[in-house]
Protein backbone atom coordinates (compact mmCIF):
# COMPACT_ATOMS: atom_id res chain seq x y z
CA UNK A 1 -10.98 6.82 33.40
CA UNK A 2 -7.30 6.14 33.34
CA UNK A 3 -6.30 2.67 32.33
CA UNK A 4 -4.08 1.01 35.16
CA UNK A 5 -1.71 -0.78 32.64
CA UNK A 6 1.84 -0.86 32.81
CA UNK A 7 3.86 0.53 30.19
CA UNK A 8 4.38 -0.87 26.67
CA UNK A 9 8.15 -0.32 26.74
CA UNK A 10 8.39 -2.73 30.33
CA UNK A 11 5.70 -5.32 28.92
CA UNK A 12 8.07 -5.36 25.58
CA UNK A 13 11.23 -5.91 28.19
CA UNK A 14 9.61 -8.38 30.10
CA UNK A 15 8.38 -10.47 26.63
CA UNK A 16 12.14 -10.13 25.22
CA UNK A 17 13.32 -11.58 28.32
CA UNK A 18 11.24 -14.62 28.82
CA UNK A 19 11.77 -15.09 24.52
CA UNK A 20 15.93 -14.76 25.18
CA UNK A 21 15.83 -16.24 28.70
CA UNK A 22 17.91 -13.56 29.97
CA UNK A 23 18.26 -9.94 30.46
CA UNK A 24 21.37 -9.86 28.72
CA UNK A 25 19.73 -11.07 25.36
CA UNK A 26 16.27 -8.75 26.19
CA UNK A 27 18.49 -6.07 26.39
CA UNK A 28 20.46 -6.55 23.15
CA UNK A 29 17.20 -7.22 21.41
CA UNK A 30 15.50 -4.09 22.77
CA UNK A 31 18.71 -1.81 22.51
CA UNK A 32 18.92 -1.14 25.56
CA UNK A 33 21.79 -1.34 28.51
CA UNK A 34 21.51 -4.06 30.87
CA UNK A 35 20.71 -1.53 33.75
CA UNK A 36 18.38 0.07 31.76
CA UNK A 37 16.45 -2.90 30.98
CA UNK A 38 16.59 -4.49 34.20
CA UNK A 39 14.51 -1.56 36.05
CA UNK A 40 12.16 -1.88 33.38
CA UNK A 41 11.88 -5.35 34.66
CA UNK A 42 11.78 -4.17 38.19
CA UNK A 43 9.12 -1.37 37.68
CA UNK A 44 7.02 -4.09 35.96
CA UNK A 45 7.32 -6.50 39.18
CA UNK A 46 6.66 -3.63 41.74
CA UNK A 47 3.83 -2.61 39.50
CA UNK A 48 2.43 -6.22 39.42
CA UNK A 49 3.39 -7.32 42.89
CA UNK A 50 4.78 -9.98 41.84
CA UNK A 51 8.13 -11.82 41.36
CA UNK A 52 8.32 -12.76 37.71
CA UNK A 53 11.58 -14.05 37.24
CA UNK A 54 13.76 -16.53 39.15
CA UNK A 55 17.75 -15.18 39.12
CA UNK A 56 20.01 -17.75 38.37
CA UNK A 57 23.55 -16.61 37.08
CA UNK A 58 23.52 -15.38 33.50
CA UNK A 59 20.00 -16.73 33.11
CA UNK A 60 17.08 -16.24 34.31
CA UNK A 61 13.56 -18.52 34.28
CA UNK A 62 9.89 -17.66 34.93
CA UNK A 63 8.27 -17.54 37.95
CA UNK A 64 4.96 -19.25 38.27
CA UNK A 65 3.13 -15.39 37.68
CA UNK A 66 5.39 -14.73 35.28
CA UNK A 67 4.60 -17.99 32.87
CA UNK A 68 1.24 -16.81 33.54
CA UNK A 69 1.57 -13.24 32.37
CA UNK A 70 4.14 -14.28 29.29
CA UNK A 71 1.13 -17.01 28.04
CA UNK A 72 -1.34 -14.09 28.15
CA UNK A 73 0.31 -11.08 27.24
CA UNK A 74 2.31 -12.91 24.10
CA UNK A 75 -0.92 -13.45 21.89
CA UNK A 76 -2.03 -9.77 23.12
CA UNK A 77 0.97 -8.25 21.86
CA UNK A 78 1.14 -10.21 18.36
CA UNK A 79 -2.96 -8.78 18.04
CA UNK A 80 -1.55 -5.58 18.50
CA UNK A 81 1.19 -5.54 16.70
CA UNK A 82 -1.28 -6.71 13.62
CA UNK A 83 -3.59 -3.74 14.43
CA UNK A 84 -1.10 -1.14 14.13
CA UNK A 85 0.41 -2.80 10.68
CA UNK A 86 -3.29 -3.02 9.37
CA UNK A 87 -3.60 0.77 10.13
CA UNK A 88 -0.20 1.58 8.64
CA UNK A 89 -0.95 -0.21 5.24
CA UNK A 90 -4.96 0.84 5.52
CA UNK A 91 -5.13 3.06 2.77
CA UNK A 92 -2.26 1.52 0.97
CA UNK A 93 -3.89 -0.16 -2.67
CA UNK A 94 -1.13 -2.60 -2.78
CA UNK A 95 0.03 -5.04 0.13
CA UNK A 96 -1.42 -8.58 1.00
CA UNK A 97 -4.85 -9.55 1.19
CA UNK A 98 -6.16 -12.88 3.38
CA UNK A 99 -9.08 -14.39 1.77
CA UNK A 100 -10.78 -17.01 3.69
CA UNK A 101 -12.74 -19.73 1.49
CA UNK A 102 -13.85 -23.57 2.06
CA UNK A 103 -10.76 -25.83 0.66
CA UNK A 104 -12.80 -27.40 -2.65
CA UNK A 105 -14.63 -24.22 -3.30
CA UNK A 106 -10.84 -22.29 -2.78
CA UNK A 107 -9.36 -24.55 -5.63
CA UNK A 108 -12.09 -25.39 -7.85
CA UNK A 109 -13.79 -21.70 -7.69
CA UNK A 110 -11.17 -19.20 -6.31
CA UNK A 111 -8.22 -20.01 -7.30
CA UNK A 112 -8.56 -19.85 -11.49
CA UNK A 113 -10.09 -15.87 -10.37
CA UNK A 114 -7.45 -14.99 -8.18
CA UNK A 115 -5.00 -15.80 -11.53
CA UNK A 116 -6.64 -13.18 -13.62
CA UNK A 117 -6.89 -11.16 -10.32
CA UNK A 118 -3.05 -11.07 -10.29
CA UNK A 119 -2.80 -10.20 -14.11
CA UNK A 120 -4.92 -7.38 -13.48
CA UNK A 121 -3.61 -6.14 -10.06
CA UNK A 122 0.21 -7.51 -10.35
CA UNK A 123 0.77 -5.60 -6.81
CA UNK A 124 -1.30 -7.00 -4.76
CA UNK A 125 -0.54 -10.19 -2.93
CA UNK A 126 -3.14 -12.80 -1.81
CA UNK A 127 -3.37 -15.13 0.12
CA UNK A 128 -5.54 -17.71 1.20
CA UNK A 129 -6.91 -18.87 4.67
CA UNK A 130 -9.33 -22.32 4.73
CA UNK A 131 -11.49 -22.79 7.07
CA UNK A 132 -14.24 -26.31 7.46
CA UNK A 133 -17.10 -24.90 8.50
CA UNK A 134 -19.22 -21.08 9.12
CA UNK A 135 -17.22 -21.13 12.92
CA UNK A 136 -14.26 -21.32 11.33
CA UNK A 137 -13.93 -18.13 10.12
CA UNK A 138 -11.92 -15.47 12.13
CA UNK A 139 -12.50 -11.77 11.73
CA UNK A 140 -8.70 -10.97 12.93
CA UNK A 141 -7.30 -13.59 10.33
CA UNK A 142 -9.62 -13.01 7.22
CA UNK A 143 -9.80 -9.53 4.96
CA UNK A 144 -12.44 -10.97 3.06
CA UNK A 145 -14.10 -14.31 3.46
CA UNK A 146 -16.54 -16.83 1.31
CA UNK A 147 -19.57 -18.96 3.04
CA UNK A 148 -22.08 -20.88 2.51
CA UNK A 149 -25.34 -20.06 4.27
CA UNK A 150 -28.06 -17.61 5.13
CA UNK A 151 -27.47 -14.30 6.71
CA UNK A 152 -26.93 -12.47 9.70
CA UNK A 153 -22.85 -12.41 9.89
CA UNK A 154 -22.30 -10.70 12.94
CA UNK A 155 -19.13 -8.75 12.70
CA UNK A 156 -19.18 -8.64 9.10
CA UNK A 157 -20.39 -6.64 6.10
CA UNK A 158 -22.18 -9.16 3.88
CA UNK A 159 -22.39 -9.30 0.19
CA UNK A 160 -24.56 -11.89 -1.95
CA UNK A 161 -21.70 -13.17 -3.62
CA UNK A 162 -23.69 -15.84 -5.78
CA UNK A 163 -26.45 -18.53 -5.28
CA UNK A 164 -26.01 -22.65 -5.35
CA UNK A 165 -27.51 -24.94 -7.34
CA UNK A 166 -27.71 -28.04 -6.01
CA UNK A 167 -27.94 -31.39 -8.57
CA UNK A 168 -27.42 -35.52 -7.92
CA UNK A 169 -24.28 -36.73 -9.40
CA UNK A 170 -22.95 -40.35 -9.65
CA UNK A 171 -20.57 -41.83 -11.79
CA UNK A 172 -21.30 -43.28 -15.46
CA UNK A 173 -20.20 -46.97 -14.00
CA UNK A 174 -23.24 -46.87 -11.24
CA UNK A 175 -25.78 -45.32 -13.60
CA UNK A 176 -26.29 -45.25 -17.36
CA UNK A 177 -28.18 -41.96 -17.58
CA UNK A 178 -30.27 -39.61 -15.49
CA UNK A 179 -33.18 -41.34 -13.15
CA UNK A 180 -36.35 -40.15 -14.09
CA UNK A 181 -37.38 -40.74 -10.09
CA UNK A 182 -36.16 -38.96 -7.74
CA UNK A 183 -37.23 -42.24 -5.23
CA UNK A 184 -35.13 -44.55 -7.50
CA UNK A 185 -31.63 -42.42 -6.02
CA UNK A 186 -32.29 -43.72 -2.70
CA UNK A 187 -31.71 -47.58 -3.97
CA UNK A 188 -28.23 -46.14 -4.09
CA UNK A 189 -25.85 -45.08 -0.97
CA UNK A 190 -26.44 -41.77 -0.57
CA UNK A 191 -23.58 -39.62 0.20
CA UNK A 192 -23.09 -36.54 2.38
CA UNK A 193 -20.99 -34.12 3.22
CA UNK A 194 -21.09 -33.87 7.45
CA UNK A 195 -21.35 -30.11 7.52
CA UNK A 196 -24.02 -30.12 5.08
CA UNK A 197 -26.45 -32.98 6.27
CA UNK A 198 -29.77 -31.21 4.88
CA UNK A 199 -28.90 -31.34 1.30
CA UNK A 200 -30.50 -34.43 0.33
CA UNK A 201 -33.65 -33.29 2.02
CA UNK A 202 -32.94 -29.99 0.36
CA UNK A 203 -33.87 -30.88 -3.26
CA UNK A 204 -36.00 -33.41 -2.77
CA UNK A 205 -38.51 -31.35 -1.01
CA UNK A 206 -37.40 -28.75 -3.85
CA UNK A 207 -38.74 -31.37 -6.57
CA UNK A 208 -41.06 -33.61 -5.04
CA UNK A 209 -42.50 -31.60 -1.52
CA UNK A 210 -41.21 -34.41 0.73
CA UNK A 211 -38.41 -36.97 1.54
CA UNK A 212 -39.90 -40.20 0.94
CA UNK A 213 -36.98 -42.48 3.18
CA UNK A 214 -33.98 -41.20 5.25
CA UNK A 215 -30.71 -41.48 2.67
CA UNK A 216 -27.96 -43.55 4.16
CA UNK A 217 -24.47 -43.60 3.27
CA UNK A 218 -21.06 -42.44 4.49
CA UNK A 219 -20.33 -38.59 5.88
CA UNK A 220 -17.25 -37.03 4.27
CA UNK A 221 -15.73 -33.81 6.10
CA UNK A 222 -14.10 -32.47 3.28
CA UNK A 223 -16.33 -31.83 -0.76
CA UNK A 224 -12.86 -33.02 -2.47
CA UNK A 225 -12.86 -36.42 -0.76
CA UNK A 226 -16.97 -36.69 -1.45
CA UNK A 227 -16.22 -35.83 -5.06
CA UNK A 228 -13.96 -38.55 -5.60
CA UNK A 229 -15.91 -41.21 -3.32
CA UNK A 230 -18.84 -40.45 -6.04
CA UNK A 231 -16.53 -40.72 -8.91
CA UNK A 232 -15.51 -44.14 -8.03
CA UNK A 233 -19.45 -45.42 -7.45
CA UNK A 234 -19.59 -45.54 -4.09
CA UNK A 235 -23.09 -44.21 -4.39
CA UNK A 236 -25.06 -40.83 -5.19
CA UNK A 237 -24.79 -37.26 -3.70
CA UNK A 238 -26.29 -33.99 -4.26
CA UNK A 239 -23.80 -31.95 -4.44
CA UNK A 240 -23.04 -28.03 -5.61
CA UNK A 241 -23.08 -27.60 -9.42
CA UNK A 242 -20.67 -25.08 -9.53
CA UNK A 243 -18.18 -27.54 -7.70
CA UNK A 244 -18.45 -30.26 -10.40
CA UNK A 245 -18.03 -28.61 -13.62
CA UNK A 246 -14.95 -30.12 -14.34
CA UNK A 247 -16.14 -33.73 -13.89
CA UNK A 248 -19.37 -32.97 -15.83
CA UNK A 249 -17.80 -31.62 -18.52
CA UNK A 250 -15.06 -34.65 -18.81
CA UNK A 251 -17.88 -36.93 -18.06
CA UNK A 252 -16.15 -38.29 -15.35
CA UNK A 253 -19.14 -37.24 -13.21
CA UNK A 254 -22.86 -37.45 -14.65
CA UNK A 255 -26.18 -35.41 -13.69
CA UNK A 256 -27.91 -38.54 -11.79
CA UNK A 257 -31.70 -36.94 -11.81
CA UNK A 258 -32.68 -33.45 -14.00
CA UNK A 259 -33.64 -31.43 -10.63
CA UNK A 260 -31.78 -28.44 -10.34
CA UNK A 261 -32.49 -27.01 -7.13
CA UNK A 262 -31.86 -23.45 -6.22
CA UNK A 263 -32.29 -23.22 -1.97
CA UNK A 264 -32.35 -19.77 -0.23
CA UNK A 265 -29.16 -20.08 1.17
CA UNK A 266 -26.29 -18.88 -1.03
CA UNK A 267 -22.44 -17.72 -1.00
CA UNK A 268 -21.74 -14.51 0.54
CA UNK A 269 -18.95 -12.43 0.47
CA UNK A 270 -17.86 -11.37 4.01
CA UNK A 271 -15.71 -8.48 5.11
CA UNK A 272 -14.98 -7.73 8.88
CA UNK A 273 -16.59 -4.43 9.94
CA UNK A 274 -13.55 -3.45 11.31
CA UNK A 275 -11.70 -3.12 7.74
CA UNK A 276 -14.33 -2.14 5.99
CA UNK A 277 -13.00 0.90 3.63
CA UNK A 278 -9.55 -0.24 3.50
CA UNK A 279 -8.59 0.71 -0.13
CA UNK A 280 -7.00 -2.67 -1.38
CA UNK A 281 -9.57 -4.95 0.43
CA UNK A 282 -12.84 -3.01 -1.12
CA UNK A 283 -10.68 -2.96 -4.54
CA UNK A 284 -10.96 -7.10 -4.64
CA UNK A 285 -13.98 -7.08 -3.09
CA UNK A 286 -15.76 -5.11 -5.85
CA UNK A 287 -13.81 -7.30 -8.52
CA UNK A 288 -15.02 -10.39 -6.84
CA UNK A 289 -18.61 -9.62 -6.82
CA UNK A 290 -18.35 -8.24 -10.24
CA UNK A 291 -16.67 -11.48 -11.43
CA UNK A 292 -19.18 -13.78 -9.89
CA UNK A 293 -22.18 -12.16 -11.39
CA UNK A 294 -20.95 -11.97 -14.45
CA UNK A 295 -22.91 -14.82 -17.23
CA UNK A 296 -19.39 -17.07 -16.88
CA UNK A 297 -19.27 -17.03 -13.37
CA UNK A 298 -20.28 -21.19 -13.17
């Protein structure tokens, strides 16, 4: 069935006009006489039965229809225009890359990767997209992307990237060494991040089979703000290992209880089906997966 859409080369006119706010500018930009580009405006109209631009002088202004059709065909033509670059540059090894990642796990994790990334692959350009929470993530903005969770990704081709390991952490000021009870953390405020509200619940069922009280503390959006609200004794959290390294090993941070839990959920490598075998893209993604399995991936 034929598709009853005007042509590119009027919707283009039309866009350049409402941009420039005249046909004299739309014109210029498009290279094309004024005559010329006004009947592309006026096959557009008689196409859409509608009047989408209000004549006044040298300028012109949008109609009511055509604010409409500029605030939904401008998006449409930027997605487009993004295909069509992503197809040029498909099998091309070099170009940019947009990896999507959660902002602590992009700079504590990521980023010291994505330096020996660019010593090994000097051509390739990355860049980085964050994103809060699983919803976040958009398949039109990301090449590949990192999460946190358990699988299906609809949309995406997904790769066990690594697993988590979960420990309690305070600071060496609130406690003088690990707890030998798990029970005796709760005496403390118990700190949580607000996307991941199960964690607590998490390893204790992990060490001891139940809860035994509901933790209560304050809920920090971001893991870099819950980081530092432990470091300066505001209370306990149980929080990824591999996102606390640093402290641990300055001892700015200390391991509040021996449990190391390991849940089911883990961090998955995601790649939108719809650039799946692009050359650079699989390129990183192999070298990612290879790095993070590797025995110094912590």
């Amino acid at each position: 069935m034929r598709r009853k859409i005007p042509p590119t080369s009027a919707l283009l006119c039309f866009e350049a006009a409402a941009r420039a706010g005249s046909f004299a500018g739309g014109a210029r930009e498009m290279n094309l006489s004024q005559s010329a580009f006004s009947r592309q405006i006026q096959s557009l109209e008689v196409l859409t039965g509608q009047t989408l631009f209000k004549r006044e002088r040298q300028r012109v202004q949008l109609s009511g229809a055509g604010r409409m059709l500029q605030e939904e065909l401008a998006p449409q033509l930027e997605a487009l225009e993004a295909t069509f670059y992503r197809l040029r540059t498909r099998d091309n090894p070099y170009g940019a890359l947009n990896i999507g990642t959660y902002p602590t796990l992009g700079s504590r994790w990521l980023m010291p990767r994505l330096a020996t990334l660019a010593q090994a692959q000097p051509r390739l350009t990355i860049n980085t997209i964050t994103y809060l929470d699983n919803s976040q993530v958009d398949p039109s903005l990301v090449d590949l992307a990192i999460v946190q969770g358990d699988p299906p990704w609809p949309g995406f081709r997904a790769d066990l990237l690594m697993p988590e390991t979960l420990i309690a952490v305070a600071a060496p000021d609130l406690l003088d060494g690990p707890l030998q009870s798990a029970a005796g953390l709760l005496e403390f405020p118990a700190l949580q991040h607000s996307t991941r509200p199960l964690s607590w619940q998490i390893w204790f069922e992990d060490q001891t089979g139940s809860l035994t009280a509901c933790p209560t503390g304050p809920l920090f959006s971001q893991f870099e703000m819950l980081i530092d609200a432990v470091k300066y004794g505001h209370g306990v959290a149980i929080l990824p290992e591999l996102l606390v390294h640093r402290e641990l090993s300055e001892g700015t941070l200390i391991q509040a209880h021996p449990h190391r839990c390991t849940p089911a959920s883990a961090y998955y490598l995601l790649t939108p089906q719809a650039k799946t075998g692009t050359s650079r893209i699989e390129r990183v993604r192999d070298w990612l997966l290879r790095d993070a399995s590797s025995p110094s991936a912590g």
